[in-house]
Protein backbone atom coordinates (compact mmCIF):
# COMPACT_ATOMS: atom_id res chain seq x y z
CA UNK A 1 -35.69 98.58 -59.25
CA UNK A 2 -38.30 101.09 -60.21
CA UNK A 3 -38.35 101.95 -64.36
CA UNK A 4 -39.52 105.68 -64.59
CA UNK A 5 -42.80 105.42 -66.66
CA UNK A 6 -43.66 101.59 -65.54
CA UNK A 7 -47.61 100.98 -65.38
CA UNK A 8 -46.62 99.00 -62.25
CA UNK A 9 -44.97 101.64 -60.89
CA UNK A 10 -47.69 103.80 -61.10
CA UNK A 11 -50.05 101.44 -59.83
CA UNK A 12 -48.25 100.94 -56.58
CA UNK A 13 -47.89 104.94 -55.96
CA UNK A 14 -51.66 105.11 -56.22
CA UNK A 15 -52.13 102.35 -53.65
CA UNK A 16 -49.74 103.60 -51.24
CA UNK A 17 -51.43 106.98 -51.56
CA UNK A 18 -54.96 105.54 -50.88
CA UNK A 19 -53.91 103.37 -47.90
CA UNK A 20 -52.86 106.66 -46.38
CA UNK A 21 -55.95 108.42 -46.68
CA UNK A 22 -57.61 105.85 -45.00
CA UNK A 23 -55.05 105.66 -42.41
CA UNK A 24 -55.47 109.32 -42.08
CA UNK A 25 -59.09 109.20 -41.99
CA UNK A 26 -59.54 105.77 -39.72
CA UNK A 27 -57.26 108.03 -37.30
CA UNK A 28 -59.62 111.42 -37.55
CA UNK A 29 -62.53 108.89 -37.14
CA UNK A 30 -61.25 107.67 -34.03
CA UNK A 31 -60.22 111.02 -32.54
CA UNK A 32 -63.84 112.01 -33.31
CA UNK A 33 -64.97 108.87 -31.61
CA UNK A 34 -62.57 109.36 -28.30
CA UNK A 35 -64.02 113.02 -28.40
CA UNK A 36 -67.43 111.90 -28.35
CA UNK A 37 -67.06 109.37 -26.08
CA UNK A 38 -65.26 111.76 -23.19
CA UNK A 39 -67.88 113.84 -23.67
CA UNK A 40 -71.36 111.79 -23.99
CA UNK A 41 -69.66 108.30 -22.41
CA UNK A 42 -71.36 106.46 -25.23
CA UNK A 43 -68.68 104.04 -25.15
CA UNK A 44 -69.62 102.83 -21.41
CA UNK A 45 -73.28 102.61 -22.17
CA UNK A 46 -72.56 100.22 -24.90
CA UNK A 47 -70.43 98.20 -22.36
CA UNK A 48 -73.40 98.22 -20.05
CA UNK A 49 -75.49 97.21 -22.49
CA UNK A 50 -73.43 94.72 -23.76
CA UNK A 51 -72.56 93.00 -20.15
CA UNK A 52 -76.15 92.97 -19.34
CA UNK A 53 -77.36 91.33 -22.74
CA UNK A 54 -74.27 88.88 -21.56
CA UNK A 55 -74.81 88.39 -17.60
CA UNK A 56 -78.06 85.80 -18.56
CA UNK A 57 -75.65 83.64 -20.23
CA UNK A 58 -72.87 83.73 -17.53
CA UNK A 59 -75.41 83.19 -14.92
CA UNK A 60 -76.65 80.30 -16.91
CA UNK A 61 -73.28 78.68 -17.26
CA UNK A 62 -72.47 79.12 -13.70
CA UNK A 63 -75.93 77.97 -12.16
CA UNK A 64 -75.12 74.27 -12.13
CA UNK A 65 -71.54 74.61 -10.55
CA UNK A 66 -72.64 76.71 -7.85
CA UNK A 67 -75.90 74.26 -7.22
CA UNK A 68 -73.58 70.80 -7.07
CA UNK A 69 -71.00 73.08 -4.64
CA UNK A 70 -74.38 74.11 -2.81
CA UNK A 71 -75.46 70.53 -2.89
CA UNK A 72 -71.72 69.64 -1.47
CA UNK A 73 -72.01 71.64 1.39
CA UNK A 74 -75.77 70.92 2.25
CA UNK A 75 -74.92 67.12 2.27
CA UNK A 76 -71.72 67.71 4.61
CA UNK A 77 -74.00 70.19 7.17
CA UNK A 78 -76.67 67.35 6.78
CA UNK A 79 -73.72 64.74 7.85
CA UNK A 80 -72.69 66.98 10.24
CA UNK A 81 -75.64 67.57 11.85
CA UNK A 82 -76.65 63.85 11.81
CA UNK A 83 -73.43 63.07 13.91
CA UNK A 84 -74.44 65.60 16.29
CA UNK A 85 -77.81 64.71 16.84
CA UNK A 86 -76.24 61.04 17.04
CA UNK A 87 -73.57 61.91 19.47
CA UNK A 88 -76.92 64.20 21.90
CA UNK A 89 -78.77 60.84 21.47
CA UNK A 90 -75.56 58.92 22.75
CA UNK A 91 -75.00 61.26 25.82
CA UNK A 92 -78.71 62.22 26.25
CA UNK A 93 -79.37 57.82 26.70
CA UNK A 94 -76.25 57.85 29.06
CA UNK A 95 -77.48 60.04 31.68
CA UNK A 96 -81.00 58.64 31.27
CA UNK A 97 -79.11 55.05 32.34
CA UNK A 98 -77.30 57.20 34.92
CA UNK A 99 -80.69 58.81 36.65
CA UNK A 100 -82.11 55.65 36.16
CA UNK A 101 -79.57 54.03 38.53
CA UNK A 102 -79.40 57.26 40.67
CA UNK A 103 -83.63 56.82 41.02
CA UNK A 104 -83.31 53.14 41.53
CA UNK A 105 -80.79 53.94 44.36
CA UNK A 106 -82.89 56.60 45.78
CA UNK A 107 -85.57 54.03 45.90
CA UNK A 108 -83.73 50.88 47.24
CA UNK A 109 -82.63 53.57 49.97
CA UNK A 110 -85.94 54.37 50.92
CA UNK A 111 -87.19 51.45 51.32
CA UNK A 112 -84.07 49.95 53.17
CA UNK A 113 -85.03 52.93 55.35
CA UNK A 114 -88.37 52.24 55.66
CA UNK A 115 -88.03 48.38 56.33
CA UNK A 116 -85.78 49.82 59.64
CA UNK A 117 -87.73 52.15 61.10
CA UNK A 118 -90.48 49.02 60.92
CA UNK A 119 -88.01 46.41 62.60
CA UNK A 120 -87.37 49.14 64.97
CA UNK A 121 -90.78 48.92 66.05
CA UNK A 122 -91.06 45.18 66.21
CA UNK A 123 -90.30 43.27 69.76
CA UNK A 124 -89.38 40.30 67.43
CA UNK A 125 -86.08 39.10 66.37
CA UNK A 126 -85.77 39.45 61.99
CA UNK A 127 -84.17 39.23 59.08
CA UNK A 128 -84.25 41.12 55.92
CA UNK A 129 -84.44 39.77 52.27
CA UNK A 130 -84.60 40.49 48.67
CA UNK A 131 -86.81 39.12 46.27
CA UNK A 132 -85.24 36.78 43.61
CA UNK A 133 -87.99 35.48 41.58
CA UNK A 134 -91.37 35.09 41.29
CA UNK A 135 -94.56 32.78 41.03
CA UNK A 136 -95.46 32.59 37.03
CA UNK A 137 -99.26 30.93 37.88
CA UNK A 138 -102.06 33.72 37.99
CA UNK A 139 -103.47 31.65 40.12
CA UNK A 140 -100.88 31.47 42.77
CA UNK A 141 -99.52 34.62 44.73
CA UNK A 142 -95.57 33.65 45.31
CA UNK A 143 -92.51 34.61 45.82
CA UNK A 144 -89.22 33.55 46.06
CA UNK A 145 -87.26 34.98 48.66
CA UNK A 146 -83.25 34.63 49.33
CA UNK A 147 -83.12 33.27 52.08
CA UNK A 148 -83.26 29.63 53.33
CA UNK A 149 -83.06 27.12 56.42
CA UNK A 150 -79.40 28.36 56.15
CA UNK A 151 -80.48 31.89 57.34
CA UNK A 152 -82.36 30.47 60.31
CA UNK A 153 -86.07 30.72 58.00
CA UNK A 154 -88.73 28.04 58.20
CA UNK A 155 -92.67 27.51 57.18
CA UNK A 156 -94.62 30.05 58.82
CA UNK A 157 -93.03 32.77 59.69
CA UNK A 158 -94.67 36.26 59.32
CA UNK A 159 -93.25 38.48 56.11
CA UNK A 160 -93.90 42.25 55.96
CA UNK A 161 -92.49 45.12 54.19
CA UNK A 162 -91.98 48.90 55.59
CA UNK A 163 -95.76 49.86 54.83
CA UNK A 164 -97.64 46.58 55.59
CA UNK A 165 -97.80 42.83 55.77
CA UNK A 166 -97.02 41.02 52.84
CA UNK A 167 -97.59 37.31 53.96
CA UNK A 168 -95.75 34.82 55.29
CA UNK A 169 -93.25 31.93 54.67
CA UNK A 170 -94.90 29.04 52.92
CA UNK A 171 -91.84 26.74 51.43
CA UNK A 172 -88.01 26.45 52.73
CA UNK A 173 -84.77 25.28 50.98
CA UNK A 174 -81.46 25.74 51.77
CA UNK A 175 -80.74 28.93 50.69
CA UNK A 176 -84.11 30.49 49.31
CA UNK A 177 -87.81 30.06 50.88
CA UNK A 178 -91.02 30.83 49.24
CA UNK A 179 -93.31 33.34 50.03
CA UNK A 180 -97.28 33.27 49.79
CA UNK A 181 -98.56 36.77 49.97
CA UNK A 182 -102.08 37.51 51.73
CA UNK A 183 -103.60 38.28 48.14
CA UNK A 184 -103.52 34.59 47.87
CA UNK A 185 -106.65 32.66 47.71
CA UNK A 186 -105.54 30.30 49.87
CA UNK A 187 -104.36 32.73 52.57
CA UNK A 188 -106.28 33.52 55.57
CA UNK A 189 -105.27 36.42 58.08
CA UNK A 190 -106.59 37.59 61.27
CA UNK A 191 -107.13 41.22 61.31
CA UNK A 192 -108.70 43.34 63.77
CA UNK A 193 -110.21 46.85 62.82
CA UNK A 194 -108.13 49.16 64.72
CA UNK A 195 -110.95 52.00 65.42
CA UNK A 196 -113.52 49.43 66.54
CA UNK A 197 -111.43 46.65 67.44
CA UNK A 198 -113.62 43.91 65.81
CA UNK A 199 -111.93 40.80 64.90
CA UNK A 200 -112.20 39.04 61.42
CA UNK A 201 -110.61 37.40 59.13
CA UNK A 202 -108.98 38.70 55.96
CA UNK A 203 -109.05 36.36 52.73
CA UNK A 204 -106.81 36.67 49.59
CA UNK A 205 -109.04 37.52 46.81
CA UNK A 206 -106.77 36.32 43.96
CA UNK A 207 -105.71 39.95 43.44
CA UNK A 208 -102.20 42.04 44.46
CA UNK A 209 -105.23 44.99 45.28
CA UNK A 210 -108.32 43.69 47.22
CA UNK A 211 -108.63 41.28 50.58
CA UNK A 212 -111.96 40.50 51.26
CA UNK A 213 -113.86 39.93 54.28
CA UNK A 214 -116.79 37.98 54.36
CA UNK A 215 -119.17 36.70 57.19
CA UNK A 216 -119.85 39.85 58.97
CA UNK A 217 -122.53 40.75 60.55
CA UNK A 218 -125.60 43.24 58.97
CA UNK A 219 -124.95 45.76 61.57
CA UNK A 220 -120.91 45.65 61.88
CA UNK A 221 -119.61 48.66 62.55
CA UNK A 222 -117.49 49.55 59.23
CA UNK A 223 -116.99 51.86 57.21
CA UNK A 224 -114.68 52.97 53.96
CA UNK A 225 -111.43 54.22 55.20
CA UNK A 226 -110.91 52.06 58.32
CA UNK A 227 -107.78 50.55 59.01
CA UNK A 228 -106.92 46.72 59.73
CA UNK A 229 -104.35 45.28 61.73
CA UNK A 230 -103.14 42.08 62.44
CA UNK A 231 -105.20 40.81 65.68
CA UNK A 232 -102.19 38.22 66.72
CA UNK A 233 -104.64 35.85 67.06
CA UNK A 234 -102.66 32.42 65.66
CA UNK A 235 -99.60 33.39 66.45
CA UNK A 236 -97.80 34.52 63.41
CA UNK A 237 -97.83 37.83 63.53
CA UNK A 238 -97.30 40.35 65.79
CA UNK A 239 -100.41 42.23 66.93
CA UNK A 240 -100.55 45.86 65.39
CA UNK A 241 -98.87 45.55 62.24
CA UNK A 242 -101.02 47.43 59.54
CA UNK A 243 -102.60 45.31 56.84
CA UNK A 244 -104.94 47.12 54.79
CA UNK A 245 -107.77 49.87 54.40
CA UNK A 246 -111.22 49.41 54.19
CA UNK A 247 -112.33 50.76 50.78
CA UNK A 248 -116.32 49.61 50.28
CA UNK A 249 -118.88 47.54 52.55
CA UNK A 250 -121.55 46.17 51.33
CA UNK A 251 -125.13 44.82 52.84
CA UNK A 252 -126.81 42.70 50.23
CA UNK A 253 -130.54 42.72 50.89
CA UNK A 254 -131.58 39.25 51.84
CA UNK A 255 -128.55 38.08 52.52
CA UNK A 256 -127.77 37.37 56.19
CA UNK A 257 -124.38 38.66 56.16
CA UNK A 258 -121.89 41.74 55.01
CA UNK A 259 -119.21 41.73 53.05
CA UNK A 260 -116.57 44.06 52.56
CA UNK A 261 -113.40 44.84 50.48
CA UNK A 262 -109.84 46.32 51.43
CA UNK A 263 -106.86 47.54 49.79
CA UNK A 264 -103.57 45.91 51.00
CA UNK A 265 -101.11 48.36 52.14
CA UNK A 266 -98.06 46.72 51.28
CA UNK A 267 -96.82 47.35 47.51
CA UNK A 268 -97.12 43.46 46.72
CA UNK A 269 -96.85 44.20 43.26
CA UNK A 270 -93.93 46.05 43.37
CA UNK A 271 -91.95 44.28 46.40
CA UNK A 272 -87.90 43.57 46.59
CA UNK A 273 -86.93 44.01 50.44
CA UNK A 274 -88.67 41.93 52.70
CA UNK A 275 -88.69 41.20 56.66
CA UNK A 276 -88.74 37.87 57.68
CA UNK A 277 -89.81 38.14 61.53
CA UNK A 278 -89.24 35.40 63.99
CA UNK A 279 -91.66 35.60 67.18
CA UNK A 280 -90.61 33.22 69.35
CA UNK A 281 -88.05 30.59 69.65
CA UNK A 282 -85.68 29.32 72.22
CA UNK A 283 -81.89 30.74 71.00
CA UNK A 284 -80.82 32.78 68.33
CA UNK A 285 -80.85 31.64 64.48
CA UNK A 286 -78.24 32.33 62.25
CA UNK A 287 -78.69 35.58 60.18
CA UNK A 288 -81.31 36.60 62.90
CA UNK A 289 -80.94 39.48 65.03
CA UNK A 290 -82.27 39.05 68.58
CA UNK A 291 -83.58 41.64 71.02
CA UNK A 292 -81.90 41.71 74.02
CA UNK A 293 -83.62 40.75 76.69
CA UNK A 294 -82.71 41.61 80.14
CA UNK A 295 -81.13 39.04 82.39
CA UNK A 296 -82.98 37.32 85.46
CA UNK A 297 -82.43 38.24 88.75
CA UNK A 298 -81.65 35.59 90.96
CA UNK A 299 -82.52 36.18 94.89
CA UNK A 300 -80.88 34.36 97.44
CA UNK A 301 -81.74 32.06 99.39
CA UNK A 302 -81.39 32.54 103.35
CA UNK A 303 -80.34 29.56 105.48
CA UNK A 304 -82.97 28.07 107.97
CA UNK A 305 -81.55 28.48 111.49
């Protein structure tokens, strides 16, 4: 309860009468300031201000949250992209393997092909093989053919392949026979050069690419490019089959003979099907394929009267 006349009383009037005139004049200061601001947008520049002075330091404390979720994403594109480039690998070796066997078909066919249009051409009886292995030495040109006495094979016969002569039938077993080709040193074949028709002999120089023939005379006929055949001399091969081409001939002064080189047609490097061809024999082997041969005519015989 208030005591007219109180100092206290008095004191508390005055303060309640002060704290309205500010109130009054915080409230006129801030009606000036709205009016101000509608009209000059003072208020809104000072924002501005303010949020660019701030952006910096936002930026700043945001930088290394967006760089890890960059970082995030750049390592699961990177995985992503690694799996894909692992799965085109994947499918890119698989049809690789796939054309390989396609072009390895393609090949085996042609040759196939090719070793029948030659036994067409032969008036022999044959049988074809397939390489299984071959001769290790460098010093030795072998093979090792799949077939054996089983198949009707023995020691000598003539081997050839759809572009040439390869060699001929050295050892027999069972079921595989070996093969010595005419690169062989120790193989000898008669040839005969088909323009000329000189006969010679063709020796294995130790090399899948060169036959050599030696002991011709100064003035032989020859030249790069002819063709050799086998002669049939020997009887091992059939006459006509091609052999090689002449590729140099040379005439050593003071020597008293020439001597020439030839390339081998046959791919002896590169072999796998094989003819085996039998000449002549009595009946036909097993595995072998004779020609037929026509039957003889028998005439009768007229009774004496």
């Amino acid at each position: 309860m208030n005591i007219p006349g109180n100092a206290y009383s008095s004191a508390s009037a005055s303060d309640l009468a002060g704290r309205t005139a500010r109130l009054m004049m915080y409230g006129l200061l801030a009606v000036v300031l709205m009016t101000l601001d509608f009209r000059g947008r003072h208020v809104e520049r000072v924002r501005a201000g303010v949020i660019g002075l701030a952006e910096p330091v936002f930026l700043a404390i945001e930088s290394p949250f967006r760089l890890v979720a960059s970082l995030r994403a750049n390592v699961r594109d990177y995985q992503g992209l690694l799996a894909e480039r692992d799965q085109l690998e994947r499918s890119l070796r698989e049809s690789e393997a796939r054309l390989l066997l396609v072009d390895e078909l393609v090949d085996e066919n042609a040759e196939l092909r090719g070793l029948l249009d030659a036994s067409d051409q032969l008036d022999s009886r044959f049988l074809t093989a397939e390489l299984r292995n071959i001769d290790l030495n460098p010093y030795s040109h072998r093979v090792f053919i799949n077939r054996g006495t089983r198949h009707g094979v023995r020691s000598g016969l003539a081997v050839i392949e759809s572009a040439g002569v390869v060699g001929q039938v050295d050892q027999v077993a069972a079921r595989s026979a070996t093969v010595i080709l005419i690169s062989d040193p120790d193989h000898a074949l008669p040839v005969r050069v088909k323009r000329t028709g000189l006969r010679t002999i063709g020796y294995g120089s130790g090399r899948i690419d060169e036959l050599r023939l030696t002991d011709l005379p100064m003035n032989v006929d020859l030249e790069p490019g002819d063709l050799l055949v086998t002669s049939g001399l020997g009887g091992r091969f059939p006459a006509g089959l091609p052999v090689a081409e002449i590729v140099e001939v040379r005439r050593p002064a003071g020597e008293a003979f020439a001597v020439a080189q030839a390339q081998p047609l046959a791919r002896l490097g590169s072999i796998r099907h094989l003819l085996v061809i039998e000449l002549e024999a009595p009946g036909p082997l097993p595995g072998l394929m004779p020609v037929d041969e026509p039957e003889p005519v028998v005439e009768p015989v007229e009774d004496e009267a």
